[in-house]
PDB file of N, CA and C in Angstrom:
ATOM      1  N   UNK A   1       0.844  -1.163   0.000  1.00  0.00           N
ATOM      2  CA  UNK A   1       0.000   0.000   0.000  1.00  0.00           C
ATOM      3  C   UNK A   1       0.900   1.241   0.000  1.00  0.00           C
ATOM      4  N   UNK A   2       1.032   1.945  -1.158  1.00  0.00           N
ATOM      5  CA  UNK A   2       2.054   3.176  -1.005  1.00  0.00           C
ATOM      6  C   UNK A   2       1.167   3.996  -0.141  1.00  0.00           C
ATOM      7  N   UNK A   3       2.043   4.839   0.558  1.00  0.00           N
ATOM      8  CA  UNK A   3       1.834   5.877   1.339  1.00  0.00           C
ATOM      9  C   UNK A   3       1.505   7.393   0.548  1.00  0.00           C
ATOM     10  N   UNK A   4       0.525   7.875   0.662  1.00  0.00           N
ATOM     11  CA  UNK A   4      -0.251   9.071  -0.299  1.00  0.00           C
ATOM     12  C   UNK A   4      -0.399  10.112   0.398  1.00  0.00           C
ATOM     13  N   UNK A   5       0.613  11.333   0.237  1.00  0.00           N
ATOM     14  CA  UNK A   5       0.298  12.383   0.607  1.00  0.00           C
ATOM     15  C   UNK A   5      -0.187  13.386   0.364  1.00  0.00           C
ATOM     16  N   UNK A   6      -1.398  13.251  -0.612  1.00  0.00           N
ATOM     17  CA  UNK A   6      -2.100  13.831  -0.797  1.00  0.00           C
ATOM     18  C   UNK A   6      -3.189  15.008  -0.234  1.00  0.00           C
ATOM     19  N   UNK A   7      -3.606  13.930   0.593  1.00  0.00           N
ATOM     20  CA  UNK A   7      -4.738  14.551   1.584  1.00  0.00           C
ATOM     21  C   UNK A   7      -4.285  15.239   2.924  1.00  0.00           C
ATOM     22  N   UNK A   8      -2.508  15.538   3.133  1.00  0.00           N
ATOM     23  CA  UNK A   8      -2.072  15.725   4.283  1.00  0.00           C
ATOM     24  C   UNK A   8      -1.377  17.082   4.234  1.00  0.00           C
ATOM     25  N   UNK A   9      -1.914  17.711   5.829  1.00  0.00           N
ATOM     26  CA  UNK A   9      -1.642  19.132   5.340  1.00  0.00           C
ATOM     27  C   UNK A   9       0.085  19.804   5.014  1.00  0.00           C
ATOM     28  N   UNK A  10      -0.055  21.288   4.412  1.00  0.00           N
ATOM     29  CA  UNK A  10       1.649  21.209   3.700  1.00  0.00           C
ATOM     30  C   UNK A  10       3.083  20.761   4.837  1.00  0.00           C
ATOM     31  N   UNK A  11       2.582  21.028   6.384  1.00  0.00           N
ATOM     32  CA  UNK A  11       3.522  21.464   7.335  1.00  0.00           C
ATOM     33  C   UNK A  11       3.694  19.653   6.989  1.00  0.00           C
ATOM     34  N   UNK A  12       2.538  18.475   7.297  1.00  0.00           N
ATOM     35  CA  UNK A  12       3.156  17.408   7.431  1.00  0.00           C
ATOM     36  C   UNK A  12       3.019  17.084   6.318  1.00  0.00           C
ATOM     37  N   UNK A  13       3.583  17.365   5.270  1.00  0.00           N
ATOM     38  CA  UNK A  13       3.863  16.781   3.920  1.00  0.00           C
ATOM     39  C   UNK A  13       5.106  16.349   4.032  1.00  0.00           C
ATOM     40  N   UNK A  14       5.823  17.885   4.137  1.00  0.00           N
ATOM     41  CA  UNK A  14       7.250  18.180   4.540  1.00  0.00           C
ATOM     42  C   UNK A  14       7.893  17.155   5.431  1.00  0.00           C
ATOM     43  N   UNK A  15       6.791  16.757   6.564  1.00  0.00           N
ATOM     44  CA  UNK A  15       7.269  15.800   7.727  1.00  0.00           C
ATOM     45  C   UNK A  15       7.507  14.647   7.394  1.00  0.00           C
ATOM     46  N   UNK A  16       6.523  14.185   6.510  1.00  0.00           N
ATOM     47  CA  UNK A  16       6.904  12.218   5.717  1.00  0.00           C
ATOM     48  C   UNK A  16       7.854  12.204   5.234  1.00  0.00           C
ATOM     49  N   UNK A  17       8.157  13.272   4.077  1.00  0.00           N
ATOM     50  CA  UNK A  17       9.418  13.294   2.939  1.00  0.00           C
ATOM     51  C   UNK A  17      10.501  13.075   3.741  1.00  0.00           C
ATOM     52  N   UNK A  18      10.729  14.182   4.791  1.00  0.00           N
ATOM     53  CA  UNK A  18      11.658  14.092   5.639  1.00  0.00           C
ATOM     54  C   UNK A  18      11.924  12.762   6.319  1.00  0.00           C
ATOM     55  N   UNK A  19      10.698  11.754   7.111  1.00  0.00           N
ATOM     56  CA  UNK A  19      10.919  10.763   7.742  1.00  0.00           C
ATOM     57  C   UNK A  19      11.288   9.886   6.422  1.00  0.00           C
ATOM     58  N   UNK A  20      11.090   9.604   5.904  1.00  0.00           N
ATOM     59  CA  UNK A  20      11.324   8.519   4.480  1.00  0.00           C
ATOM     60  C   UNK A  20      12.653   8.706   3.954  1.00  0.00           C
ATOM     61  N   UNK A  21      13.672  10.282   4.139  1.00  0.00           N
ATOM     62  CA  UNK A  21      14.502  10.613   3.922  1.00  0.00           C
ATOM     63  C   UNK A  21      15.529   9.926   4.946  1.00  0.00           C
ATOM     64  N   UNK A  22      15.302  10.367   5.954  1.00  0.00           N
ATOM     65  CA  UNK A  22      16.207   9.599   7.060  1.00  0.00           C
ATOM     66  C   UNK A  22      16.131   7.781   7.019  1.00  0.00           C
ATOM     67  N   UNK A  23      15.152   7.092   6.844  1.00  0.00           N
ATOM     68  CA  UNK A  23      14.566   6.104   6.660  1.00  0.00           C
ATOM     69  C   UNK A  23      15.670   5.552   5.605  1.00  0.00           C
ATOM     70  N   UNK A  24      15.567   5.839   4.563  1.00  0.00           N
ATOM     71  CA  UNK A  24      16.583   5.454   3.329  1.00  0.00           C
ATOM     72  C   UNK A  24      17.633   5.572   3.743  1.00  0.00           C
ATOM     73  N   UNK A  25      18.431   6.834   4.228  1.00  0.00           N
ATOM     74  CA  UNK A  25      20.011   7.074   4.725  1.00  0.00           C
ATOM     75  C   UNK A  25      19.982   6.191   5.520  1.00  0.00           C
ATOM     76  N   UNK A  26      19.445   5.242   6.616  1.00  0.00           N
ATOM     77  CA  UNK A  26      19.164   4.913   7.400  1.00  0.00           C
ATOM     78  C   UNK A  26      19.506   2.747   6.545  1.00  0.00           C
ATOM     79  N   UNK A  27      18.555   2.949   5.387  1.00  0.00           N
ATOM     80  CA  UNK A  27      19.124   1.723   4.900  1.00  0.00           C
ATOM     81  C   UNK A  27      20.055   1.827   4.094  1.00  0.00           C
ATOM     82  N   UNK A  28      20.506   3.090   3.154  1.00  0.00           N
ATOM     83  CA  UNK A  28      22.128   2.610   3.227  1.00  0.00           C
ATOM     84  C   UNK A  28      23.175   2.375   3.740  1.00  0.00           C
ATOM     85  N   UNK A  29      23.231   3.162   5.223  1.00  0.00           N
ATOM     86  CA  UNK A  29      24.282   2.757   6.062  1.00  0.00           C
ATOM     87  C   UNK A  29      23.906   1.255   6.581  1.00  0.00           C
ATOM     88  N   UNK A  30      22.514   0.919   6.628  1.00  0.00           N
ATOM     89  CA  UNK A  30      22.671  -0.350   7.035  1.00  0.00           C
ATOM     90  C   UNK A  30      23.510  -1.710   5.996  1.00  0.00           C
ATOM     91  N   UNK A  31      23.269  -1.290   4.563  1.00  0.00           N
ATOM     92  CA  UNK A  31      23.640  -1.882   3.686  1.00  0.00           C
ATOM     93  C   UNK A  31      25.397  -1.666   4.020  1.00  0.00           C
ATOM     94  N   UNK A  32      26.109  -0.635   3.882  1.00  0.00           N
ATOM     95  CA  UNK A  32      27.259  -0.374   4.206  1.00  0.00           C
ATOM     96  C   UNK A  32      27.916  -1.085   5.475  1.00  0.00           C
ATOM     97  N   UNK A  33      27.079  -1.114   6.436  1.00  0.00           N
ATOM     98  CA  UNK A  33      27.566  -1.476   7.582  1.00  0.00           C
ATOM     99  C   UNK A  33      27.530  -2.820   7.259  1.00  0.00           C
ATOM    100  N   UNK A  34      26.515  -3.615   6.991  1.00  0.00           N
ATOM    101  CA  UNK A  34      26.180  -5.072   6.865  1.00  0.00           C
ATOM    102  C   UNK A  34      24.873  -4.948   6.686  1.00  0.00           C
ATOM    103  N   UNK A  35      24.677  -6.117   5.772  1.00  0.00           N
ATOM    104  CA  UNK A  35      23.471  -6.464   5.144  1.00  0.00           C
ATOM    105  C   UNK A  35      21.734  -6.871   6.479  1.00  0.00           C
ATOM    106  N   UNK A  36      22.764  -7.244   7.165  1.00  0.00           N
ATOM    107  CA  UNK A  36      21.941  -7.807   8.471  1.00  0.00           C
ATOM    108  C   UNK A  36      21.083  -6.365   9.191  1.00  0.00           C
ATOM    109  N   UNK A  37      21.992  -5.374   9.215  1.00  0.00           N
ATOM    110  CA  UNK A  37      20.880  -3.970   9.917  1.00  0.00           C
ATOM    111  C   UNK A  37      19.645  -4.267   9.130  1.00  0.00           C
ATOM    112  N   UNK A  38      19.344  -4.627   8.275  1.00  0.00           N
ATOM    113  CA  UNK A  38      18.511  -3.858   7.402  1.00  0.00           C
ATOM    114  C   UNK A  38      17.314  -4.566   8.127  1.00  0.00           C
ATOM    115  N   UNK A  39      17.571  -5.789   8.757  1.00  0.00           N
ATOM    116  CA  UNK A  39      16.980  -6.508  10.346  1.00  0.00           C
ATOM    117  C   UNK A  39      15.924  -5.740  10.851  1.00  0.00           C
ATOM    118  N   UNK A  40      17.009  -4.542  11.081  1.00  0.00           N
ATOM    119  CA  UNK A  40      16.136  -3.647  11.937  1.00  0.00           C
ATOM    120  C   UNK A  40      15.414  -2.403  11.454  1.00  0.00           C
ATOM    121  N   UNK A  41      16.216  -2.178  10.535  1.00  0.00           N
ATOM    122  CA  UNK A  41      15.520  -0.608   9.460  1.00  0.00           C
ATOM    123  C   UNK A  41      14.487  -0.755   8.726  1.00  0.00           C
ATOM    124  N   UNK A  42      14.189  -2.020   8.153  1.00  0.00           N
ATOM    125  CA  UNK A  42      13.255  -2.316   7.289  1.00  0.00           C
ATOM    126  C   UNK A  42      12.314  -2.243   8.284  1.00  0.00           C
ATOM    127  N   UNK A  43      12.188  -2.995   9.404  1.00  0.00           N
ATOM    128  CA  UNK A  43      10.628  -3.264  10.276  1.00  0.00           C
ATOM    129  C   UNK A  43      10.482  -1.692  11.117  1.00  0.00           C
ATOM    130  N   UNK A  44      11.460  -0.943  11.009  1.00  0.00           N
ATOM    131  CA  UNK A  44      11.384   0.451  11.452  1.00  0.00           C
ATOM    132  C   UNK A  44      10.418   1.489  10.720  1.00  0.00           C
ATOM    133  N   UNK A  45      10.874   0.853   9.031  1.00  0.00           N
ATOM    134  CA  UNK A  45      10.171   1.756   8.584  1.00  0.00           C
ATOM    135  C   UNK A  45       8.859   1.227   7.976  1.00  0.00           C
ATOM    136  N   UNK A  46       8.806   0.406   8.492  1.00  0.00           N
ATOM    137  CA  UNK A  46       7.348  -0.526   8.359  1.00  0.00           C
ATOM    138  C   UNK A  46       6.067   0.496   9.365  1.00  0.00           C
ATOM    139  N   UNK A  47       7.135   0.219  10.340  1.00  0.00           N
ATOM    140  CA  UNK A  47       6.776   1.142  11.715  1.00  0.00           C
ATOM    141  C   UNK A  47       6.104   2.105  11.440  1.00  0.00           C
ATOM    142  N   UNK A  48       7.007   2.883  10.724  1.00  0.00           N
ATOM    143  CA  UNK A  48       6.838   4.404  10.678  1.00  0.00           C
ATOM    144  C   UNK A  48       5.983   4.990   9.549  1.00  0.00           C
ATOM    145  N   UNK A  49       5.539   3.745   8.546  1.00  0.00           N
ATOM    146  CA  UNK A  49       4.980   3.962   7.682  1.00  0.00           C
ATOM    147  C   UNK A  49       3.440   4.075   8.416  1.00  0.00           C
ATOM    148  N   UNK A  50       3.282   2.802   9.120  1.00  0.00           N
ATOM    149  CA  UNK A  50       2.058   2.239   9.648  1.00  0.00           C
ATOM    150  C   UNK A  50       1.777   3.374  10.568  1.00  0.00           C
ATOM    151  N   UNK A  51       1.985   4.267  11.413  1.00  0.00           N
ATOM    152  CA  UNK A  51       2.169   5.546  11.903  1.00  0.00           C
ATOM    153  C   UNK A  51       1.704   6.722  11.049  1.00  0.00           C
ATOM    154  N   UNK A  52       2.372   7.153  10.125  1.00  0.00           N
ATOM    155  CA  UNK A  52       2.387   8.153   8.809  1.00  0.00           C
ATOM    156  C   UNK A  52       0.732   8.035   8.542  1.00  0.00           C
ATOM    157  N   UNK A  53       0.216   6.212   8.091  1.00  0.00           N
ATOM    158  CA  UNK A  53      -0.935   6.668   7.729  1.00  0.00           C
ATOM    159  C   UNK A  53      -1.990   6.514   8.838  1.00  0.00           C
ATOM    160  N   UNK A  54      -1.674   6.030   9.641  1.00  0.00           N
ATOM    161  CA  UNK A  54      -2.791   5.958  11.002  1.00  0.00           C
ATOM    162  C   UNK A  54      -3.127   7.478  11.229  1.00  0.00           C
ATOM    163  N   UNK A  55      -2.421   8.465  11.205  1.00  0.00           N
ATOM    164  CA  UNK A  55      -2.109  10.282  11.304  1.00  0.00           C
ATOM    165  C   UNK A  55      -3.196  10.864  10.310  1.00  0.00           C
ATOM    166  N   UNK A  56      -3.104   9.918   9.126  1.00  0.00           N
ATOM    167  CA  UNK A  56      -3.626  10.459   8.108  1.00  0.00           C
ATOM    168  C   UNK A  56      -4.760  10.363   8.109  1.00  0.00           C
ATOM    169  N   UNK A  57      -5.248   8.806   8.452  1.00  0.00           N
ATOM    170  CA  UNK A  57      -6.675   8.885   8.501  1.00  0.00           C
ATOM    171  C   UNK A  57      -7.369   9.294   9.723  1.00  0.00           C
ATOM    172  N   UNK A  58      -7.011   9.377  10.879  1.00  0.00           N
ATOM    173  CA  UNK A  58      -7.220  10.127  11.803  1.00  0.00           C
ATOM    174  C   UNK A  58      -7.781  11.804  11.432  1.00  0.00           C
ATOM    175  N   UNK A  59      -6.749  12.539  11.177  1.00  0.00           N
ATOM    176  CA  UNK A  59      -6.652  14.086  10.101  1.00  0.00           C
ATOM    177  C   UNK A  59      -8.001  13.484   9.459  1.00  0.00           C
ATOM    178  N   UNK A  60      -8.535  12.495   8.651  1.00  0.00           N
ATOM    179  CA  UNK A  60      -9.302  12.877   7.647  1.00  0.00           C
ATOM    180  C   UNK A  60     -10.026  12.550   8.123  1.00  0.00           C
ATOM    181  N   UNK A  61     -10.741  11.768   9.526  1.00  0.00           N
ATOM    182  CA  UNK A  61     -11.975  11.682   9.995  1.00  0.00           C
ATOM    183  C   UNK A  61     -12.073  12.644  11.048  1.00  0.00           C
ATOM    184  N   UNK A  62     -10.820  13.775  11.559  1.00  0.00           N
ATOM    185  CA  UNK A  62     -11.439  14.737  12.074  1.00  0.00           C
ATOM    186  C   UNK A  62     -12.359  15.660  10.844  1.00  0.00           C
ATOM    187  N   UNK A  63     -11.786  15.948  10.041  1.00  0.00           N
ATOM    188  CA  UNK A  63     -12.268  16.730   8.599  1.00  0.00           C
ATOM    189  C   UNK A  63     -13.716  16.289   8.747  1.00  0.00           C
ATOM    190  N   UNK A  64     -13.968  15.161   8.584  1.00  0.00           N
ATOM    191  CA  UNK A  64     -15.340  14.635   7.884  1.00  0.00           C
ATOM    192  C   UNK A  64     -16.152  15.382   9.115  1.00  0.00           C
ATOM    193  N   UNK A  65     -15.799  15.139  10.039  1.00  0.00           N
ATOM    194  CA  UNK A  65     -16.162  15.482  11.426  1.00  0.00           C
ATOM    195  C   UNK A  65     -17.160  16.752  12.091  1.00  0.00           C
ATOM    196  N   UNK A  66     -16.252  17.375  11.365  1.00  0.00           N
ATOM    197  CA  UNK A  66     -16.306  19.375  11.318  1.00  0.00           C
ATOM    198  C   UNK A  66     -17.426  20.179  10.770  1.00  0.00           C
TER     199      UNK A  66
END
């Protein structure tokens, strides 16, 4: 399920790009370091994905809300 930032306002647009940014630097050093981090970076950013859109749809059922 890609992550769609569409519907999310500009301040946290900025905020995903950014987390997804670190996220990646995050698996190349794991790749660099050893193949094995990625152990831990991958289910991190599983994490952080599953987070990103829980935010989102939250945000969009306050909207509906209003």
């Amino acid at each position: 399920m890609p992550v769609s930032i569409a519907s999310a306002s500009p301040a946290n647009t900025g905020m995903l790009g950014f987390g997804h940014a670190i996220c990646t630097a995050l698996h190349v050093a794991a790749l660099y370091f050893g193949a094995a981090y990625l152990l831990i970076t991958i289910p991190a950013h599983l994490i952080y994905i599953a987070v990103a859109l829980a935010k989102q749809d939250r945000a969009r059922r306050v909207q509906i809300h209003r």
